[in-house]
PDB file of N, CA and C in Angstrom:
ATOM      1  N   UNK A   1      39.327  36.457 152.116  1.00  0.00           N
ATOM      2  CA  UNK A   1      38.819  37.294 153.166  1.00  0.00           C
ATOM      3  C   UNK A   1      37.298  37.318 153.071  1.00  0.00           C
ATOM      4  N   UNK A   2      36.523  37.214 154.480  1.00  0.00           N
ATOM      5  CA  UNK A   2      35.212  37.167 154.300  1.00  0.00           C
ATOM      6  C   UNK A   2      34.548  38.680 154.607  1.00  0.00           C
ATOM      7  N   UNK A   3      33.306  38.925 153.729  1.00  0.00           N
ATOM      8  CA  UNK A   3      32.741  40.122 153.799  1.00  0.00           C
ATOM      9  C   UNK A   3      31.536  39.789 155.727  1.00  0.00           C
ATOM     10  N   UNK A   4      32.037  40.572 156.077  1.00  0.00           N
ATOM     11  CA  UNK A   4      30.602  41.009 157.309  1.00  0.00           C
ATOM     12  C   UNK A   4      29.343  40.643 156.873  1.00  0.00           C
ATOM     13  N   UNK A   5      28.604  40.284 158.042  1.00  0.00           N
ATOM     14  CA  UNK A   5      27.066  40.441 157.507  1.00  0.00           C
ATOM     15  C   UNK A   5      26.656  41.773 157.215  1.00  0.00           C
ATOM     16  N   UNK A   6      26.817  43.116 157.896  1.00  0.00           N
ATOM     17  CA  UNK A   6      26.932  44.358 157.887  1.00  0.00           C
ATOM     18  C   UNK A   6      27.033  44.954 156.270  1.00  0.00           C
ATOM     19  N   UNK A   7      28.584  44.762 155.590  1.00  0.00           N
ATOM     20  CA  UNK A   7      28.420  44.653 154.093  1.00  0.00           C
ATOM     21  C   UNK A   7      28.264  43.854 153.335  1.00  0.00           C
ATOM     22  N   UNK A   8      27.425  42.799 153.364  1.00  0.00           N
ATOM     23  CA  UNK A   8      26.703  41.972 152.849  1.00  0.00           C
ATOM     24  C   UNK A   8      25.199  42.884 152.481  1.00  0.00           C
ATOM     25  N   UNK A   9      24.791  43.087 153.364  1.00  0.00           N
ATOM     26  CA  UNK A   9      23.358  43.945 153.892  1.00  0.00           C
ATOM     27  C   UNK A   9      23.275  44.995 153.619  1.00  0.00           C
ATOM     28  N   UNK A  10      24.530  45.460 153.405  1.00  0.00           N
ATOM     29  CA  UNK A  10      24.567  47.071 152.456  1.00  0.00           C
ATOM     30  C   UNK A  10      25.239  46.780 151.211  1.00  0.00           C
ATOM     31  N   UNK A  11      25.144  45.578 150.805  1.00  0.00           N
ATOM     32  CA  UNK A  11      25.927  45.345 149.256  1.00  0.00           C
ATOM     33  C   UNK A  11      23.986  44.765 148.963  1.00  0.00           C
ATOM     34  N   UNK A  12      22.864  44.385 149.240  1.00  0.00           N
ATOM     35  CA  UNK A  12      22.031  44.015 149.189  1.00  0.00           C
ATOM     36  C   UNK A  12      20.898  45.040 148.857  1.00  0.00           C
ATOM     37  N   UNK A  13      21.364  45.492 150.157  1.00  0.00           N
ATOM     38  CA  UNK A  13      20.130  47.475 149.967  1.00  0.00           C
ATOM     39  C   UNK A  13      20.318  48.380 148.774  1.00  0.00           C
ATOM     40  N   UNK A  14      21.730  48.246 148.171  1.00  0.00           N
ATOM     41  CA  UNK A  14      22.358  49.010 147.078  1.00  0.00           C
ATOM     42  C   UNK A  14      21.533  48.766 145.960  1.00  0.00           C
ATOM     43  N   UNK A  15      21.961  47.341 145.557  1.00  0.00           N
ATOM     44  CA  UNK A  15      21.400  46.552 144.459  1.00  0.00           C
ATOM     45  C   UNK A  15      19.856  46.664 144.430  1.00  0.00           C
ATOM     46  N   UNK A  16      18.848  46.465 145.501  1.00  0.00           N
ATOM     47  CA  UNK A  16      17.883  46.682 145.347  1.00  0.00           C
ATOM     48  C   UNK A  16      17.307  48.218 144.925  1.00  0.00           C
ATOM     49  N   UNK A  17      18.094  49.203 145.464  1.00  0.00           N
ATOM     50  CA  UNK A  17      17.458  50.487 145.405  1.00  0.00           C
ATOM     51  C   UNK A  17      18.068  51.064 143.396  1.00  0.00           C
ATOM     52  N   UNK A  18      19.291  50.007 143.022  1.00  0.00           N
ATOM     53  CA  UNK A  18      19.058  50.302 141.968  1.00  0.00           C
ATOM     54  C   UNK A  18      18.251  49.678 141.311  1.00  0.00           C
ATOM     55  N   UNK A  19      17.829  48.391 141.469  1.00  0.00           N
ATOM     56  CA  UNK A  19      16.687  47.536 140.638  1.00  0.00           C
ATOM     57  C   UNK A  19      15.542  47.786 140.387  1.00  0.00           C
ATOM     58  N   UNK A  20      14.903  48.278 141.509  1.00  0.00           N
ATOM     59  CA  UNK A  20      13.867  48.857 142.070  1.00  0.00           C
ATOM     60  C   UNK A  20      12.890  49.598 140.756  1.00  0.00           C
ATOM     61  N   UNK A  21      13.550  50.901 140.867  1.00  0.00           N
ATOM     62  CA  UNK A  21      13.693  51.666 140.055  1.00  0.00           C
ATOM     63  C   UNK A  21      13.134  51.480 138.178  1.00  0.00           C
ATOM     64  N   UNK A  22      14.411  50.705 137.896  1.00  0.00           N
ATOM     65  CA  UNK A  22      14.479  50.390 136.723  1.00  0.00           C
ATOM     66  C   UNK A  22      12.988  49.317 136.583  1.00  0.00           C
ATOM     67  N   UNK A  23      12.515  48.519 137.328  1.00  0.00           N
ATOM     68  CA  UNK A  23      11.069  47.376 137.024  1.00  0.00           C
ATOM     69  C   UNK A  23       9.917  48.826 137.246  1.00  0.00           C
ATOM     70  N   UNK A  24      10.347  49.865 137.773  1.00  0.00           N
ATOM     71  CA  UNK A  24       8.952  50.695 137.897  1.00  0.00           C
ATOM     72  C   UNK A  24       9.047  50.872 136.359  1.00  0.00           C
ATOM     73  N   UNK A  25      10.075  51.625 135.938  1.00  0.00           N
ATOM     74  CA  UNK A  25      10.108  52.537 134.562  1.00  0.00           C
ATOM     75  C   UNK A  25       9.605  51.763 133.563  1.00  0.00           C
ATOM     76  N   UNK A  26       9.967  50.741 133.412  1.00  0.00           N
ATOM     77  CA  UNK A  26       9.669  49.072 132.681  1.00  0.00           C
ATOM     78  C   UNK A  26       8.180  48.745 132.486  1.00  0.00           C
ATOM     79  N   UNK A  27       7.291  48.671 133.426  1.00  0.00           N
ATOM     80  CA  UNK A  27       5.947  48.401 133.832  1.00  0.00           C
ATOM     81  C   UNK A  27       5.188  49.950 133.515  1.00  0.00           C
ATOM     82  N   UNK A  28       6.142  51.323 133.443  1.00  0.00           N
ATOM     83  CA  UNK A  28       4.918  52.418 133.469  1.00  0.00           C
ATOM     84  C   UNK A  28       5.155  52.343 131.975  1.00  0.00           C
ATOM     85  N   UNK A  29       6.200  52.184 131.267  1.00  0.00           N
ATOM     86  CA  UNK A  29       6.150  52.129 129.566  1.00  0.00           C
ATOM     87  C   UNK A  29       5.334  50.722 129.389  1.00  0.00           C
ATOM     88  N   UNK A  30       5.225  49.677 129.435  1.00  0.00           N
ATOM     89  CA  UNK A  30       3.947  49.064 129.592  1.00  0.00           C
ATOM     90  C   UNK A  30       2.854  49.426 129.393  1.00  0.00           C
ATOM     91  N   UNK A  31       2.639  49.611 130.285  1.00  0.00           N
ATOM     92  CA  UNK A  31       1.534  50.223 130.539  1.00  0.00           C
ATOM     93  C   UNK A  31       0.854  51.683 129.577  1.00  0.00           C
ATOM     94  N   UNK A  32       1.839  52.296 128.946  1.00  0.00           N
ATOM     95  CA  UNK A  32       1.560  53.267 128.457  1.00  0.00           C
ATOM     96  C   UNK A  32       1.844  52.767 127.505  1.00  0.00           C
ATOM     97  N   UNK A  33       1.886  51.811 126.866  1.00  0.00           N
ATOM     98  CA  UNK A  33       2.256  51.316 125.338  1.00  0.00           C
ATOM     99  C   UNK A  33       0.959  50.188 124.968  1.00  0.00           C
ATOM    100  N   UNK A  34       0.059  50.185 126.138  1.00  0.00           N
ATOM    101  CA  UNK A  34      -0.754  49.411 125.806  1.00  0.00           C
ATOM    102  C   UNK A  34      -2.362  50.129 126.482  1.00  0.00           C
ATOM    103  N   UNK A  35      -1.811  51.387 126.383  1.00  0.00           N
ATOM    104  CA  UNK A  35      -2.938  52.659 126.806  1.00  0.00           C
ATOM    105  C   UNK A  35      -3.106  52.987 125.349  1.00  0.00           C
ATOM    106  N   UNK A  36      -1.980  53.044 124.342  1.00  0.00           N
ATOM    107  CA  UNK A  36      -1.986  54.118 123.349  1.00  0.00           C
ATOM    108  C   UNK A  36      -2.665  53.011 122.402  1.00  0.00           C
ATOM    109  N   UNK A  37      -2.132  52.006 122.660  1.00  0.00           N
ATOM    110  CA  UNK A  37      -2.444  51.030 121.060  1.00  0.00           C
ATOM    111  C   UNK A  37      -4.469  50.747 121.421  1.00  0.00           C
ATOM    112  N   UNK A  38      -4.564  51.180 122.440  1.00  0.00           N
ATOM    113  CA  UNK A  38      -6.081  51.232 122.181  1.00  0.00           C
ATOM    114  C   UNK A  38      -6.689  52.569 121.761  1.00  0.00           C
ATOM    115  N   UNK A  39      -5.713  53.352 121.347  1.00  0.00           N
ATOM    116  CA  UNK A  39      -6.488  54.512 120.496  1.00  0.00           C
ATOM    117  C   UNK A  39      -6.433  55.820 121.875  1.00  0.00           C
ATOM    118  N   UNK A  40      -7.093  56.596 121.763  1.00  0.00           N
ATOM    119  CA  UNK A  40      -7.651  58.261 122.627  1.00  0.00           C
ATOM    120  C   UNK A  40      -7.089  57.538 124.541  1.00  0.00           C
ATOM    121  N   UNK A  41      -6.049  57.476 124.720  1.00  0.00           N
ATOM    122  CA  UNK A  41      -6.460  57.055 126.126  1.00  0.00           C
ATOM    123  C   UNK A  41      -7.167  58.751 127.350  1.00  0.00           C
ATOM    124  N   UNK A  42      -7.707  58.421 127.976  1.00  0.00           N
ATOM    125  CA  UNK A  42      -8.694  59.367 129.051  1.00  0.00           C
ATOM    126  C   UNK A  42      -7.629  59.877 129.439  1.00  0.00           C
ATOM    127  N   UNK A  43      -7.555  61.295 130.016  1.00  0.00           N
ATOM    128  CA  UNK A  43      -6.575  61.962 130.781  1.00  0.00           C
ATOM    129  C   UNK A  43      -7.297  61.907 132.121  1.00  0.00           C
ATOM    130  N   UNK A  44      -6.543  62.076 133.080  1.00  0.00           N
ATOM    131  CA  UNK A  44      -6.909  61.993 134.509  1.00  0.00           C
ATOM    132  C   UNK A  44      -7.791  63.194 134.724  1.00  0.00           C
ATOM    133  N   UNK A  45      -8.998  63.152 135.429  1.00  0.00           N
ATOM    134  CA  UNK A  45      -9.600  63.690 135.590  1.00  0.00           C
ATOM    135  C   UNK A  45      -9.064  65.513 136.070  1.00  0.00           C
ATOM    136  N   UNK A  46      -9.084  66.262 135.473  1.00  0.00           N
ATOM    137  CA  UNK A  46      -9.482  67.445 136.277  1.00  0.00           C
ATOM    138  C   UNK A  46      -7.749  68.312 135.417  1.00  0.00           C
ATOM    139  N   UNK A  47      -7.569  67.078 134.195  1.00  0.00           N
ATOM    140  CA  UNK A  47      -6.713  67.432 133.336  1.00  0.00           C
ATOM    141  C   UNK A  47      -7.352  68.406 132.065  1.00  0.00           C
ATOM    142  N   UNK A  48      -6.665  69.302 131.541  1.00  0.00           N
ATOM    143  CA  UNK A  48      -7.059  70.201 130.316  1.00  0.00           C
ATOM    144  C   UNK A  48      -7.229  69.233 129.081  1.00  0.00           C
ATOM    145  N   UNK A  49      -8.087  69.176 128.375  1.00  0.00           N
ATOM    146  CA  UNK A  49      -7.911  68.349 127.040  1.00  0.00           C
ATOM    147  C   UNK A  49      -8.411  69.506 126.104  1.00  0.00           C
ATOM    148  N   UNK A  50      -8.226  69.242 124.407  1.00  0.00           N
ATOM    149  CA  UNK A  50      -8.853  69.664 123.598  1.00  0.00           C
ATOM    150  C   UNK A  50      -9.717  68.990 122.870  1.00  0.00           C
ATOM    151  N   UNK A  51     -11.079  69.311 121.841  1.00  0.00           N
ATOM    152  CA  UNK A  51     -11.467  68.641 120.971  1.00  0.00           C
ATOM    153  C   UNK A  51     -12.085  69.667 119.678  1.00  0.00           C
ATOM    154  N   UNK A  52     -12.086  69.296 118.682  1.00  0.00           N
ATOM    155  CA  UNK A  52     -12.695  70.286 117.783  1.00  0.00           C
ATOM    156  C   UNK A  52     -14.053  69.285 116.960  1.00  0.00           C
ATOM    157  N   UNK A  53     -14.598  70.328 116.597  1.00  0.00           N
ATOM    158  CA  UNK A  53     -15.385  69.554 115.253  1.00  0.00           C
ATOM    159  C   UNK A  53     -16.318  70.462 115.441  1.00  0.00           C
ATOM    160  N   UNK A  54     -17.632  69.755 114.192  1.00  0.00           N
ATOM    161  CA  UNK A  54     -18.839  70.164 113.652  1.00  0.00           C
ATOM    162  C   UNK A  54     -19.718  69.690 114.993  1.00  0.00           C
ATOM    163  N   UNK A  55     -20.836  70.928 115.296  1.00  0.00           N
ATOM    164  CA  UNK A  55     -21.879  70.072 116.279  1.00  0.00           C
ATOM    165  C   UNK A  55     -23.069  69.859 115.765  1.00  0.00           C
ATOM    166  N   UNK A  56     -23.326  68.376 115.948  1.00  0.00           N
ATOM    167  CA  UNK A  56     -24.295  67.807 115.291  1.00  0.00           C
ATOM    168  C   UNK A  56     -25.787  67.811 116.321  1.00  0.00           C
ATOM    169  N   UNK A  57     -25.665  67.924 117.336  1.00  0.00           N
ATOM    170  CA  UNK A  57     -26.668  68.030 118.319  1.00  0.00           C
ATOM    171  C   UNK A  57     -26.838  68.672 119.116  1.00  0.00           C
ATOM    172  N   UNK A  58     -27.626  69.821 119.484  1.00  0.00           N
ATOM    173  CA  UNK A  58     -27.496  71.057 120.656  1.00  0.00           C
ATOM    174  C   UNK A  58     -28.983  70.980 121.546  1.00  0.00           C
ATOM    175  N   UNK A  59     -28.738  70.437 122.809  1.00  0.00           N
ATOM    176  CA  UNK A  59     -30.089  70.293 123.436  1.00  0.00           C
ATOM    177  C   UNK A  59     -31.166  71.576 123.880  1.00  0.00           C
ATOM    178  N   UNK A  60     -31.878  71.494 124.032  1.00  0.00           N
ATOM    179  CA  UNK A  60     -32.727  72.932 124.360  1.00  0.00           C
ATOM    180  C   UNK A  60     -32.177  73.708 125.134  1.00  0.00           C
ATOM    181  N   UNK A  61     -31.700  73.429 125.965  1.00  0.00           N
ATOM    182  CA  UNK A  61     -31.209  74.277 126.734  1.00  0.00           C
ATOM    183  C   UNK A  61     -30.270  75.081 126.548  1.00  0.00           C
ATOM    184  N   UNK A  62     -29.458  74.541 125.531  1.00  0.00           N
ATOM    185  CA  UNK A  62     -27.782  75.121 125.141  1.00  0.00           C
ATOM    186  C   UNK A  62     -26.892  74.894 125.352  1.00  0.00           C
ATOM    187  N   UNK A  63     -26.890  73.808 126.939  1.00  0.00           N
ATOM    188  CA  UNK A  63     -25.895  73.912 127.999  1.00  0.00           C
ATOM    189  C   UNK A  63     -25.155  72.058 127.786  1.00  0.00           C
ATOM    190  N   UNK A  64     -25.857  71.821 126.670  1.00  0.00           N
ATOM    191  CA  UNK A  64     -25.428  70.205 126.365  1.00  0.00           C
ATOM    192  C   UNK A  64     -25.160  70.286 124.593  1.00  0.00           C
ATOM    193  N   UNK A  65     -23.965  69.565 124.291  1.00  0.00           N
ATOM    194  CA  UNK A  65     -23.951  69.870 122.850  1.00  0.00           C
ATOM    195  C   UNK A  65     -23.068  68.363 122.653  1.00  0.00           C
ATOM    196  N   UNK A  66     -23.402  67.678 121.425  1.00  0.00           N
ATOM    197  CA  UNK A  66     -23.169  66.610 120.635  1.00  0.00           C
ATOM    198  C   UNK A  66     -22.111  67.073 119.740  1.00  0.00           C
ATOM    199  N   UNK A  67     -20.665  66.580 119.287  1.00  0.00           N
ATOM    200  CA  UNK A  67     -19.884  66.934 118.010  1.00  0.00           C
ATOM    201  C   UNK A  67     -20.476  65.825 117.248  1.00  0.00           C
ATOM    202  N   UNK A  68     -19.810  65.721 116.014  1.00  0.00           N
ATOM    203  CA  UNK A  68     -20.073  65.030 114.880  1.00  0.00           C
ATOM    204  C   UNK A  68     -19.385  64.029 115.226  1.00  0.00           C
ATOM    205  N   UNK A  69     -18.444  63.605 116.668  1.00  0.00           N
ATOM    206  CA  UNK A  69     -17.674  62.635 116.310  1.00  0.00           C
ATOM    207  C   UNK A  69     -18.167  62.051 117.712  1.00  0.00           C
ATOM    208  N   UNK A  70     -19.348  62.347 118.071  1.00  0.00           N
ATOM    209  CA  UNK A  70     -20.240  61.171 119.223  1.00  0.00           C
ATOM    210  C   UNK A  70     -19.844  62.245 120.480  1.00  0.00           C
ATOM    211  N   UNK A  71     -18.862  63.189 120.337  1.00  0.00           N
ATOM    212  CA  UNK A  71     -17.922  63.874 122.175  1.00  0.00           C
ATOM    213  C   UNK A  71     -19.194  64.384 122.321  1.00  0.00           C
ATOM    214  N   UNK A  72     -19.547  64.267 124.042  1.00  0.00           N
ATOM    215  CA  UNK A  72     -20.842  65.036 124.267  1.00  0.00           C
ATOM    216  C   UNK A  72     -20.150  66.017 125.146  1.00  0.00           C
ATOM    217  N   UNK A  73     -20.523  67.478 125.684  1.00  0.00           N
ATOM    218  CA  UNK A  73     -19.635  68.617 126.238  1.00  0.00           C
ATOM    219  C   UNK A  73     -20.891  69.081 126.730  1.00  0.00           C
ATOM    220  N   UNK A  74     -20.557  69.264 127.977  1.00  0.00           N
ATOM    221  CA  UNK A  74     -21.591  70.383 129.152  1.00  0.00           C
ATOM    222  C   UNK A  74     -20.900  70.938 129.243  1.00  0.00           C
ATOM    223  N   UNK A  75     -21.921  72.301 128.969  1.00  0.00           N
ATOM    224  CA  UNK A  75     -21.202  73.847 129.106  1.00  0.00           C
ATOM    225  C   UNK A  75     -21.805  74.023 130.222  1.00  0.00           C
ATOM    226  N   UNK A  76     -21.228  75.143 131.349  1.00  0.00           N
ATOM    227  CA  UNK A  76     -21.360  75.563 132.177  1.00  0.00           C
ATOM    228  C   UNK A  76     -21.973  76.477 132.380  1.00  0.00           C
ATOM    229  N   UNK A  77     -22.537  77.713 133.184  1.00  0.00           N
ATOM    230  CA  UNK A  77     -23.072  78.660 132.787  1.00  0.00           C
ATOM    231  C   UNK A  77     -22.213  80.007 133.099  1.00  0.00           C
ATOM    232  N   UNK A  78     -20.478  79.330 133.826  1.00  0.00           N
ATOM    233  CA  UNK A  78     -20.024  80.263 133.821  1.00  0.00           C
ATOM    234  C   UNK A  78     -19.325  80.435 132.484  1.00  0.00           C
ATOM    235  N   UNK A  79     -19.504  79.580 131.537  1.00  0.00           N
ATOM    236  CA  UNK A  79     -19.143  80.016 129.832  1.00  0.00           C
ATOM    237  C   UNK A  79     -20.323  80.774 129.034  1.00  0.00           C
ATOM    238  N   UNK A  80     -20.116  81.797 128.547  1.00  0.00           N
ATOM    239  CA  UNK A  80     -20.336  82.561 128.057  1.00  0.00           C
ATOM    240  C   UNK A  80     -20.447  82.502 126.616  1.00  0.00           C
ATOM    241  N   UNK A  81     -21.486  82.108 125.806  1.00  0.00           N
ATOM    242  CA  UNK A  81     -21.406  81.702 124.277  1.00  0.00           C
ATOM    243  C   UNK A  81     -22.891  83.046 123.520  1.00  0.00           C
ATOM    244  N   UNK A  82     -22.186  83.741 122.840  1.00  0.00           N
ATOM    245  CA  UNK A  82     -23.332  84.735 122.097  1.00  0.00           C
ATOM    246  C   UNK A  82     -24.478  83.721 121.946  1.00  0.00           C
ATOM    247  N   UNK A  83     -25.777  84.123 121.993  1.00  0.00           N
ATOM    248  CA  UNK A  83     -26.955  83.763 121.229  1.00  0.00           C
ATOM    249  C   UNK A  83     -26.673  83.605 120.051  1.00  0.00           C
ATOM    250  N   UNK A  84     -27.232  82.831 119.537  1.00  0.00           N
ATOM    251  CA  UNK A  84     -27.406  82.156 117.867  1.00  0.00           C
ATOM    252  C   UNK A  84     -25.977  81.372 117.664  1.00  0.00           C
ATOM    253  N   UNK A  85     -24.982  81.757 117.955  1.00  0.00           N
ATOM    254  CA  UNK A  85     -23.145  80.705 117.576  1.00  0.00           C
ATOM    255  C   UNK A  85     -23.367  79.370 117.951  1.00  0.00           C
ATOM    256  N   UNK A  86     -24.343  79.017 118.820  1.00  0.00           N
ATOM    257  CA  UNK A  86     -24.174  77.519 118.874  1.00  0.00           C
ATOM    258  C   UNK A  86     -25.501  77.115 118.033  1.00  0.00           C
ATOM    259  N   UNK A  87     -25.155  76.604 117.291  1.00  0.00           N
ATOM    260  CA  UNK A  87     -26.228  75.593 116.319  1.00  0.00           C
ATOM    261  C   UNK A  87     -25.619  74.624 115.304  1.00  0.00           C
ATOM    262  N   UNK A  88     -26.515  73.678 114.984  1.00  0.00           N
ATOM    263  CA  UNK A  88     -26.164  72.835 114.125  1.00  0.00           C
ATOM    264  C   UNK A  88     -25.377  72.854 113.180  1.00  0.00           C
ATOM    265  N   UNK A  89     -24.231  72.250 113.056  1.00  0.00           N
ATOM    266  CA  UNK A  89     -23.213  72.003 111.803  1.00  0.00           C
ATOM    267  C   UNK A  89     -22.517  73.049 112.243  1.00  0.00           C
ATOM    268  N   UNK A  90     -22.158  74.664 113.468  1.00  0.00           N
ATOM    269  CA  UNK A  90     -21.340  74.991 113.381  1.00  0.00           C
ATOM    270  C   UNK A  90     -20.041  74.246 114.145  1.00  0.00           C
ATOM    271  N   UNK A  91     -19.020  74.975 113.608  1.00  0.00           N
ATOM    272  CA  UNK A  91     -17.335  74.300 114.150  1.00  0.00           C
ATOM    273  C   UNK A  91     -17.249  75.082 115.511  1.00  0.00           C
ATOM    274  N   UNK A  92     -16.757  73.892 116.297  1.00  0.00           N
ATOM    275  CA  UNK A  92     -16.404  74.750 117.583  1.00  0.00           C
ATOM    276  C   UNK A  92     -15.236  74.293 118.175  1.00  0.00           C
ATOM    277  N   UNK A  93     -14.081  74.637 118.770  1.00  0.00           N
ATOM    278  CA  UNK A  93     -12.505  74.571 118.899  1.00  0.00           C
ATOM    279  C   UNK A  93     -13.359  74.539 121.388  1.00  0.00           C
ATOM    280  N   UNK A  94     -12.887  73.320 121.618  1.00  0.00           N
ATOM    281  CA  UNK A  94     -13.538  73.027 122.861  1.00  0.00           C
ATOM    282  C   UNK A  94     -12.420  72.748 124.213  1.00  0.00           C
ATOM    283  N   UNK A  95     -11.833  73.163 125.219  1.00  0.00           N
ATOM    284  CA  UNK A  95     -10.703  72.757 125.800  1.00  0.00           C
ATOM    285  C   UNK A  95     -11.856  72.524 126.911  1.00  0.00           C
ATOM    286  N   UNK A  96     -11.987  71.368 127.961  1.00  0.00           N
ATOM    287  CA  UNK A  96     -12.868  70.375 129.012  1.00  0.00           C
ATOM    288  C   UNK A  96     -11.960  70.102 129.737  1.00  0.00           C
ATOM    289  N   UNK A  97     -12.476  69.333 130.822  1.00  0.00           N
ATOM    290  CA  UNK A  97     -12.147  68.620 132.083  1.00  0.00           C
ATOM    291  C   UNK A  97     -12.849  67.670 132.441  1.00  0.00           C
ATOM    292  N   UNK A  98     -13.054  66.553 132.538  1.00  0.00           N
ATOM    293  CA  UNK A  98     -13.392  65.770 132.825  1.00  0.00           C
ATOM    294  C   UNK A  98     -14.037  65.476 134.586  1.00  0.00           C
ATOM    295  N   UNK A  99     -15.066  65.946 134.720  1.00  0.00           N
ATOM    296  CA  UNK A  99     -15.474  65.820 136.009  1.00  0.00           C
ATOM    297  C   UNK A  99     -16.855  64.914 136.278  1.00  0.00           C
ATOM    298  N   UNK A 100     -16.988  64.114 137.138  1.00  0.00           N
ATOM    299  CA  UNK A 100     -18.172  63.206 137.396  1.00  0.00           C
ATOM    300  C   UNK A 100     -18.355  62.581 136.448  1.00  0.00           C
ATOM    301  N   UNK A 101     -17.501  62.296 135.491  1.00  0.00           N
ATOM    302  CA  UNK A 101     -17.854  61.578 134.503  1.00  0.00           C
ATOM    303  C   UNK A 101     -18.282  62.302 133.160  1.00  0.00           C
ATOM    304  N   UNK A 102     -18.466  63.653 133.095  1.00  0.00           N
ATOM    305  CA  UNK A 102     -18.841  64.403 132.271  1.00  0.00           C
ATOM    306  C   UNK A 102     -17.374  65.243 131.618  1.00  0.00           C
ATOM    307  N   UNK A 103     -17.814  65.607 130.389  1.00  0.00           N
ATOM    308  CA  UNK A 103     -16.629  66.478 129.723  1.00  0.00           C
ATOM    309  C   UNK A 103     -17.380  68.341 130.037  1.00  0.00           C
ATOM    310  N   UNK A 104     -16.256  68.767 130.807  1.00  0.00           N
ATOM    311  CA  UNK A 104     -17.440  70.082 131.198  1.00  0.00           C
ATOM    312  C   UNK A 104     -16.083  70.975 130.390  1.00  0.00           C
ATOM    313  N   UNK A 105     -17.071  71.782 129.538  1.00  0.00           N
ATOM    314  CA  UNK A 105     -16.322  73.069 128.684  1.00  0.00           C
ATOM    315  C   UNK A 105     -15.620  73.998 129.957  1.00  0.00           C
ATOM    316  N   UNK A 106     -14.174  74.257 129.681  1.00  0.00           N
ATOM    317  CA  UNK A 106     -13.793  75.399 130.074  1.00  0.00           C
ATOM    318  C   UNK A 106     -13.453  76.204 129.562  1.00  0.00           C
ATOM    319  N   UNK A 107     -13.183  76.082 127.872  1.00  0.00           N
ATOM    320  CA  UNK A 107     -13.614  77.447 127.202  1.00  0.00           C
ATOM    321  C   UNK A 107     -13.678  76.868 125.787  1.00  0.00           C
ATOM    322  N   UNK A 108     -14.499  77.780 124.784  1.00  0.00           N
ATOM    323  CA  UNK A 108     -15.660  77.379 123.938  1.00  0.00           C
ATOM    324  C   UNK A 108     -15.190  78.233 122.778  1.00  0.00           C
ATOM    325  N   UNK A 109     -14.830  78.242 121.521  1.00  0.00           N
ATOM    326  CA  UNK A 109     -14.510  79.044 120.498  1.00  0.00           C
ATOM    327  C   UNK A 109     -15.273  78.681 119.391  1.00  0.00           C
ATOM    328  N   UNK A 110     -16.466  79.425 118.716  1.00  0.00           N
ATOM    329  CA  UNK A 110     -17.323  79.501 117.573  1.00  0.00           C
ATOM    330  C   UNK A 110     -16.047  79.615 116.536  1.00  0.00           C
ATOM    331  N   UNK A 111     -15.893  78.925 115.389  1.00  0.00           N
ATOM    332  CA  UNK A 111     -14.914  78.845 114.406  1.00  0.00           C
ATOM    333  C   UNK A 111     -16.011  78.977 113.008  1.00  0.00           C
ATOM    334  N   UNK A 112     -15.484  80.423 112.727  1.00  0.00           N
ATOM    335  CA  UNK A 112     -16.397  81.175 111.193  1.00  0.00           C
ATOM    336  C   UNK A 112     -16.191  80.274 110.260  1.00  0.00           C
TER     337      UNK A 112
END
């Protein structure tokens, strides 16, 4: 007995919509397996990240700060940091966003 062109064409659409599928999932682990083996991959912009460490560089202004491990962080001026807590060699606990290309502090913790 012969099948229709009709279920031929829906024995075709089936198979594809399961195949489909499975080459995306395939290609995004890929892809994410060769994000990681290069170390820190970038989160999409306008994502929460953390970073901690010692700051090794604080520009005059206040509003630009260097860690010990090269991260540079613009603070904003709607962050709020006491006078004197930001200086050299102290620890600071940092959660950013990544905007214009910059890591901008969205909130800032002096660590005693």
């Amino acid at each position: 007995m012969r099948m229709n062109t009709v279920g031929r064409l829906f024995l075709i659409l089936v198979a594809l919509l399961v195949a489909l599928p499975m080459g995306w999932v395939s290609e995004s682990h890929a892809q994410a397996g060769a994000q990681g083996s290069q170390g820190m991959s970038s989160a999409p912009a306008g994502m929460q990240q953390e970073v901690q460490g010692a700051i090794k560089s604080l520009d005059p202004s206040g509003r630009m700060l260097t860690l010990d491990d090269g991260t540079q962080l613009t603070i904003p001026p709607t962050i709020n940091v006491p006078k004197g807590m930001l200086k050299e060699g102290a620890m600071v606990k940092a959660s950013f966003e990544e905007r214009g290309g910059e890591k901008v502090v969205t909130s800032l913790e002096v660590q005693r």
